[in-house]
N, C-alpha and C. Protein backbone atom coordinates (compact mmCIF):
# COMPACT_ATOMS: atom_id res chain seq x y z
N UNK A 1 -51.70 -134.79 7.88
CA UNK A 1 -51.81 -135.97 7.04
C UNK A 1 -50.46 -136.29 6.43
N UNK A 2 -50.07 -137.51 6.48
CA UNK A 2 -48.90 -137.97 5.66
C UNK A 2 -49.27 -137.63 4.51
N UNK A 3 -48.22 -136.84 3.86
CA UNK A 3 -48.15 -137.46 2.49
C UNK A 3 -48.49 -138.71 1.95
N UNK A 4 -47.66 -139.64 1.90
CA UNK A 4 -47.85 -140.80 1.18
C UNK A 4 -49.26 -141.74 1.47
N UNK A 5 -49.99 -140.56 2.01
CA UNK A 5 -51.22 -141.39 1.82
C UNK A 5 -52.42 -140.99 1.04
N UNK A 6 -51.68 -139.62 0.55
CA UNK A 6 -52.28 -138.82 -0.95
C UNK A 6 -52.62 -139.07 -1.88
N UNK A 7 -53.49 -139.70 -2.25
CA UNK A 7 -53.73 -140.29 -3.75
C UNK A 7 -54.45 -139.64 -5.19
N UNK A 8 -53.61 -139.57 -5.99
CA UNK A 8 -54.22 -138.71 -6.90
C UNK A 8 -54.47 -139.94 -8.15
N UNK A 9 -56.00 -139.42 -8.89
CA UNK A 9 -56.72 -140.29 -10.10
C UNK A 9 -56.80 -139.15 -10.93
N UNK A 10 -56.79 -139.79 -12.33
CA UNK A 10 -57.00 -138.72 -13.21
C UNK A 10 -58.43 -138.63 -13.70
N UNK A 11 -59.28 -137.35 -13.42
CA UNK A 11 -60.88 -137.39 -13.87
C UNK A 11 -60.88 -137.69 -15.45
N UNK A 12 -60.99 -138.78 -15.63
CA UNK A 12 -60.59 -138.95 -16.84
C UNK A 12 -61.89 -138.27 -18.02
N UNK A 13 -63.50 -138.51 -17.24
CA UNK A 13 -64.55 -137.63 -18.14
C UNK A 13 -63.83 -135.97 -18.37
N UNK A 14 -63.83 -135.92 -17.43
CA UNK A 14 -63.37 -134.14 -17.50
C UNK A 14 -62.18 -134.07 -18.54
N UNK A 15 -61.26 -135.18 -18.23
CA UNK A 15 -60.05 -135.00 -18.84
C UNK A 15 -60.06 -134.95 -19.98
N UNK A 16 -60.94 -135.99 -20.49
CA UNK A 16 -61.37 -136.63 -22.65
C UNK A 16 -61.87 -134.95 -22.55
N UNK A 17 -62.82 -134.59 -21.66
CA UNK A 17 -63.66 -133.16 -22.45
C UNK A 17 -62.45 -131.73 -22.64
N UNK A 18 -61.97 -131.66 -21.87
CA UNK A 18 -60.98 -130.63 -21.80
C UNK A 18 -59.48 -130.98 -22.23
N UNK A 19 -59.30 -132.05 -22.69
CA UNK A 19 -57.69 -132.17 -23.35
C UNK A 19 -57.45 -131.67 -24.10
N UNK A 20 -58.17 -130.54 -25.19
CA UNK A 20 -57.58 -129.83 -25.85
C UNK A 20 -57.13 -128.66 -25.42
N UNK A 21 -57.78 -128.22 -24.14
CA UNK A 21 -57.30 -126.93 -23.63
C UNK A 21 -56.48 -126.68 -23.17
N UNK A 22 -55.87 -127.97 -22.97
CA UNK A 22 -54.50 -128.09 -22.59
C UNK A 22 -54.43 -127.99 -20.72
N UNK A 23 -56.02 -128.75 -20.07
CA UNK A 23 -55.88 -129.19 -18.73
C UNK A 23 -55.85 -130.45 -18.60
N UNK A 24 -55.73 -130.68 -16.98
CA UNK A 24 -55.51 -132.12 -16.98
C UNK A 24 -56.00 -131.82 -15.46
N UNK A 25 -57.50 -132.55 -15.13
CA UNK A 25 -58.25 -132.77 -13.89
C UNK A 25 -57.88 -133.56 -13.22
N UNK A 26 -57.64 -133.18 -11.83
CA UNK A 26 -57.00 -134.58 -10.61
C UNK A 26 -58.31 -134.70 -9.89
N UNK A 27 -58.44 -135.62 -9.49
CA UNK A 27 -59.44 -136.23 -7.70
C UNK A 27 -58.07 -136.97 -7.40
N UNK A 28 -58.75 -136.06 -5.46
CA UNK A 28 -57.99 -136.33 -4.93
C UNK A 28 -58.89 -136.02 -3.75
N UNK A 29 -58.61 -135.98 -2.56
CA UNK A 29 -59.33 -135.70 -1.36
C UNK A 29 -58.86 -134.49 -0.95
N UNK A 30 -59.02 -133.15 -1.17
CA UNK A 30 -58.39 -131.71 -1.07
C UNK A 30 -59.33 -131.17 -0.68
N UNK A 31 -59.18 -129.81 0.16
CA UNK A 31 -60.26 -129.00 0.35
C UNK A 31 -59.21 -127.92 0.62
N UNK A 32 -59.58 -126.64 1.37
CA UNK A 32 -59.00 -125.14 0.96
C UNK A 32 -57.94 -124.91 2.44
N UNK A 33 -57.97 -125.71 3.46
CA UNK A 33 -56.82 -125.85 4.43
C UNK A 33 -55.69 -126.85 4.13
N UNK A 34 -55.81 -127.49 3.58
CA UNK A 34 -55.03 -129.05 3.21
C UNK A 34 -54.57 -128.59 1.78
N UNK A 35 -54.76 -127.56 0.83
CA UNK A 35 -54.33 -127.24 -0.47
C UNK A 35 -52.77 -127.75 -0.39
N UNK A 36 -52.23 -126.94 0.28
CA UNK A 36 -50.51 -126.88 0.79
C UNK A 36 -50.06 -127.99 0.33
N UNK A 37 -50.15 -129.31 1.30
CA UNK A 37 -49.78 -130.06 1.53
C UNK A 37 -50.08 -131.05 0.40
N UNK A 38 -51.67 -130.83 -0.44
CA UNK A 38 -51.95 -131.95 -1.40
C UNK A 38 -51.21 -131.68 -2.73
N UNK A 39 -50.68 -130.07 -3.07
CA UNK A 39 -50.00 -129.81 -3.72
C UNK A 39 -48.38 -129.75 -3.72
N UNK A 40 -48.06 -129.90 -2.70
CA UNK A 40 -46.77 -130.70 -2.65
C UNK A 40 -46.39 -131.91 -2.81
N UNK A 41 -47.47 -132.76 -2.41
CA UNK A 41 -47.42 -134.26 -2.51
C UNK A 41 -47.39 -134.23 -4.43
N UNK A 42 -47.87 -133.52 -4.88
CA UNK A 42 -48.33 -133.45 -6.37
C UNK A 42 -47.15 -133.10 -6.86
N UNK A 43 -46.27 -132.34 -6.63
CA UNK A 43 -45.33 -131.44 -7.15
C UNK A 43 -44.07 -132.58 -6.70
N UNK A 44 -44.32 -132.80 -5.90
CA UNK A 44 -43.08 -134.28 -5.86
C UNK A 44 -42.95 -135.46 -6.60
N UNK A 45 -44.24 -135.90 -6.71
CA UNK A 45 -44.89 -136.98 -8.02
C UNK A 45 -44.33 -136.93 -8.94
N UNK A 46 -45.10 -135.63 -8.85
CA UNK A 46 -44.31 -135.43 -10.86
C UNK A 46 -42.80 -134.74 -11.32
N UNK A 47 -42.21 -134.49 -9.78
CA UNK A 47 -41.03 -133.61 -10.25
C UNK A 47 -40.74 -132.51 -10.46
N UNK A 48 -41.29 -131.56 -10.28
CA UNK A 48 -41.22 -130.25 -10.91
C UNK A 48 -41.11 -129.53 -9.58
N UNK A 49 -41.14 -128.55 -10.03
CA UNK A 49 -40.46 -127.29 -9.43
C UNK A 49 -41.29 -126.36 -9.39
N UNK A 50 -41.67 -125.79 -8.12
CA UNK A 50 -42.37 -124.34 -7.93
C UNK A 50 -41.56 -122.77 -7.73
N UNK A 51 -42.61 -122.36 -8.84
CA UNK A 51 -41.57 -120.89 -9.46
C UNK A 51 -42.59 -119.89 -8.50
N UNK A 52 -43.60 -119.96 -8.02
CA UNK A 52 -44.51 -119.17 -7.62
C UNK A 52 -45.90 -118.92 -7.20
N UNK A 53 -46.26 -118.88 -5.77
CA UNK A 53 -47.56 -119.35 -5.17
C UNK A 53 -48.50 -118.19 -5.45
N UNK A 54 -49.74 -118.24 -5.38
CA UNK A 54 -51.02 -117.07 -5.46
C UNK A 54 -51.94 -117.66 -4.66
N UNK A 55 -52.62 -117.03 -3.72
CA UNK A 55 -53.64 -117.30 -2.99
C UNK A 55 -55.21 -116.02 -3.45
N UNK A 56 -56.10 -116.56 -3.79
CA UNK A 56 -57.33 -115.34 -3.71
C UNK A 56 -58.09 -115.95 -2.51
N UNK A 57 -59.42 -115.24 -3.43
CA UNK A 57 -60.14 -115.65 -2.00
C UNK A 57 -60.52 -116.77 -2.07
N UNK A 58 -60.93 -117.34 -3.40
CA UNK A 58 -61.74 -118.39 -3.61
C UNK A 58 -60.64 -119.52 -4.20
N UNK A 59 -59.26 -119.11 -4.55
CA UNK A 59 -58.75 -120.39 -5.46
C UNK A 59 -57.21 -119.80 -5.42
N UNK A 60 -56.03 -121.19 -4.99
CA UNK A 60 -54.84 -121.04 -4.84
C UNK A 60 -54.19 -121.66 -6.51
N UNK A 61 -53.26 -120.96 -6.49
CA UNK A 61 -52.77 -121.20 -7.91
C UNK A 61 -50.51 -121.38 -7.75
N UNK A 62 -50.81 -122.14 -8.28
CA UNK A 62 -48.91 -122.14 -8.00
C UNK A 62 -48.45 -122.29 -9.83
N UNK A 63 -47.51 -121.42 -10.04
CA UNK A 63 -46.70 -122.14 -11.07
C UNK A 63 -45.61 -122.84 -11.09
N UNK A 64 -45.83 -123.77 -11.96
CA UNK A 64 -44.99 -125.00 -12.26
C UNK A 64 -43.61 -124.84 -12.74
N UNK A 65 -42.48 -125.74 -12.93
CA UNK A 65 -41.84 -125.32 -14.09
C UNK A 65 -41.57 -127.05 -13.82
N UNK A 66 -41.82 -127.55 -14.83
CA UNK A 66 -41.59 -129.16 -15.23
C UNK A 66 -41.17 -129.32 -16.72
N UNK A 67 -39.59 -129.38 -16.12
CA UNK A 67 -38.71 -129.96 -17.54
C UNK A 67 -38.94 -128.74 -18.33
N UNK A 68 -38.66 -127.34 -17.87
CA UNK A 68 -38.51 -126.42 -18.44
C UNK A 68 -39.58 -126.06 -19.56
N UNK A 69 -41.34 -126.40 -18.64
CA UNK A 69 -42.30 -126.28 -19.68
C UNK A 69 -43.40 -125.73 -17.83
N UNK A 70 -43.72 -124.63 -18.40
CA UNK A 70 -44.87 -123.69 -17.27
C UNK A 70 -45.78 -124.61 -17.11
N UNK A 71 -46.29 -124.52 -16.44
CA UNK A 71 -47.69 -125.13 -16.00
C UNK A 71 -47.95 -124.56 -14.86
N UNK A 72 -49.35 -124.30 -14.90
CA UNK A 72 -50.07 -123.72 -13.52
C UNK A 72 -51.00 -125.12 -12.65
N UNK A 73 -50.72 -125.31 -11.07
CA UNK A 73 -51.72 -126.35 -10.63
C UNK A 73 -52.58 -125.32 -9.70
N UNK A 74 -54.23 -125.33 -9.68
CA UNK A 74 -54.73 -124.95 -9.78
C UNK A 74 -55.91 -125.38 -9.15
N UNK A 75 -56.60 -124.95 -7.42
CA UNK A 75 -57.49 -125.28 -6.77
C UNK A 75 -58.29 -124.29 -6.71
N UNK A 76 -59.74 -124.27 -7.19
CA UNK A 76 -60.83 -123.90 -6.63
C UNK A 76 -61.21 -124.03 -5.30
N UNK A 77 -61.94 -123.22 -4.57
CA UNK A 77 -62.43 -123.58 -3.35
C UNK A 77 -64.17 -123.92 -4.17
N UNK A 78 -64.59 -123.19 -4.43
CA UNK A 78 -66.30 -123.19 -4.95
C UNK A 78 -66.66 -124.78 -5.58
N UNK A 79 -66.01 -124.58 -6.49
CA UNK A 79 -66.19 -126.05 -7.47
C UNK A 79 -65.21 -127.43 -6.78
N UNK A 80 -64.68 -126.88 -5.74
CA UNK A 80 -63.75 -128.40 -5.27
C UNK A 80 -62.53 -128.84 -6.18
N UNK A 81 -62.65 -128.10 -7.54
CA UNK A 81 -61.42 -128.78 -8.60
C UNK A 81 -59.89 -128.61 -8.31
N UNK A 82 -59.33 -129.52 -8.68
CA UNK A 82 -57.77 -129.51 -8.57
C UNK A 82 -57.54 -129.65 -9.98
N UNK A 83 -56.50 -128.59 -10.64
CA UNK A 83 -56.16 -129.34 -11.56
C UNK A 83 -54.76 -128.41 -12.44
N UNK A 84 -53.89 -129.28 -13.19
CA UNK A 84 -52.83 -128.64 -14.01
C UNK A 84 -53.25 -128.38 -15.54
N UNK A 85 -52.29 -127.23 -15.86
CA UNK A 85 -53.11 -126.56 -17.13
C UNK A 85 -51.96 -125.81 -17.79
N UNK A 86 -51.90 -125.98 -18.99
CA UNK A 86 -50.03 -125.59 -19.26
C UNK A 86 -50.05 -124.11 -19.72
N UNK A 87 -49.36 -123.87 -19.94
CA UNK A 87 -49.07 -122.12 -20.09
C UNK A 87 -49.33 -122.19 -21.67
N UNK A 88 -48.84 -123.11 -22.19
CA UNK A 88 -49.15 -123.18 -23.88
C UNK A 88 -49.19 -124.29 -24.25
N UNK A 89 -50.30 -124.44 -24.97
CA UNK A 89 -50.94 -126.01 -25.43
C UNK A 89 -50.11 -126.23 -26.81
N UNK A 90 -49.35 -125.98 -27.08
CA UNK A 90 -48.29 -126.93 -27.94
C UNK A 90 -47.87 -127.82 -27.02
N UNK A 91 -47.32 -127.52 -25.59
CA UNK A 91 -46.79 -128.43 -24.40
C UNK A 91 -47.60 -129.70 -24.43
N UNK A 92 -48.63 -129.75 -24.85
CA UNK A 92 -49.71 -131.18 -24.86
C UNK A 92 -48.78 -132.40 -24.50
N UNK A 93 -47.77 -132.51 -25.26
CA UNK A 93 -47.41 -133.72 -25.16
C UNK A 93 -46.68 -134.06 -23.76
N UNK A 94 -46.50 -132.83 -23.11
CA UNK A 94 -45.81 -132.96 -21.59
C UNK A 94 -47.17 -133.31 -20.49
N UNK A 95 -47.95 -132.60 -20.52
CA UNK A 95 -49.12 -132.76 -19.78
C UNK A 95 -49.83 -134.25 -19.97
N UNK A 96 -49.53 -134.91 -21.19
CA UNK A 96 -49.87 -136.33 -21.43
C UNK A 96 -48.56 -137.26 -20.54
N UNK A 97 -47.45 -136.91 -20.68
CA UNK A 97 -46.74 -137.73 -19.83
C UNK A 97 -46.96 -137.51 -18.07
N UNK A 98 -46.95 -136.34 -17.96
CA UNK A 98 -47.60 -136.07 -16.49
C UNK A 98 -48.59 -136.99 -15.68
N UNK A 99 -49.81 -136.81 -16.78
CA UNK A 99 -50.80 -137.93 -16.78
C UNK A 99 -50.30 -139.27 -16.27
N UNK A 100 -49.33 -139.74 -17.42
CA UNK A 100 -48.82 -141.39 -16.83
C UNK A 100 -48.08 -141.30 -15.66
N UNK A 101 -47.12 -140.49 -15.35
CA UNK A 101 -46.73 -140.33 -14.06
C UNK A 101 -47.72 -140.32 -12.63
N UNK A 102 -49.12 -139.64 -12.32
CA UNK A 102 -50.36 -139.74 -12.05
C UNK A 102 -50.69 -141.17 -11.93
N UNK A 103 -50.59 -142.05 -12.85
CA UNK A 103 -51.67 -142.72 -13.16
C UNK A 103 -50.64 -144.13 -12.54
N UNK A 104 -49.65 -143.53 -12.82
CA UNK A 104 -48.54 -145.18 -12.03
C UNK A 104 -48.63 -145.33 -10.69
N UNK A 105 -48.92 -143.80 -9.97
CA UNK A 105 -48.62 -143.62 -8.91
C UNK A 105 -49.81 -144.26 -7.89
């Protein structure tokens, strides 16, 4: 799949419920062979930089480093979820600009 035909929305119900925890829910069309590729398309979007991949059985995890603030992006296989989640929720206000970056795109 091309990239640029990747489209990421922000779950915005999930998003209002969990913005204090300091996540931020994507839809996108992903499943557990295509992770790779939908998370690169993601990681280009927004700019950032990958410090480090994890694979289990059930869920791939990469950390972030965007503008010198952690963040983990973060696929389930079970639940289908994609999503970024910061290392420390003081960062809030980075994960909100992320969002608009997302949301232009």
């Amino acid at each position: 799949m091309d990239t640029t035909e990747i489209r990421f929305t922000i779950n915005s119900t999930i998003a209002q419920s969990f913005n204090q925890l300091g996540c931020l829910y994507i839809s996108t069309e992903i499943d557990w062979d295509r992770f790779d590729s939908v998370a690169s398309a993601l990681v280009k979007l927004i700019d950032a930089k990958v410090k480090n991949k994890e694979s289990g059985a059930d869920q791939h995890r990469w950390q972030l480093d965007f503008e010198g603030v952690r963040i983990y992006l973060t696929y389930e296989d079970i639940s289908e979820s994609f999503w970024l989640e910061l290392e420390h929720i003081q960062d809030q206000d980075v994960l909100d600009f992320i969002a608009t970056l997302i949301e232009k795109k």
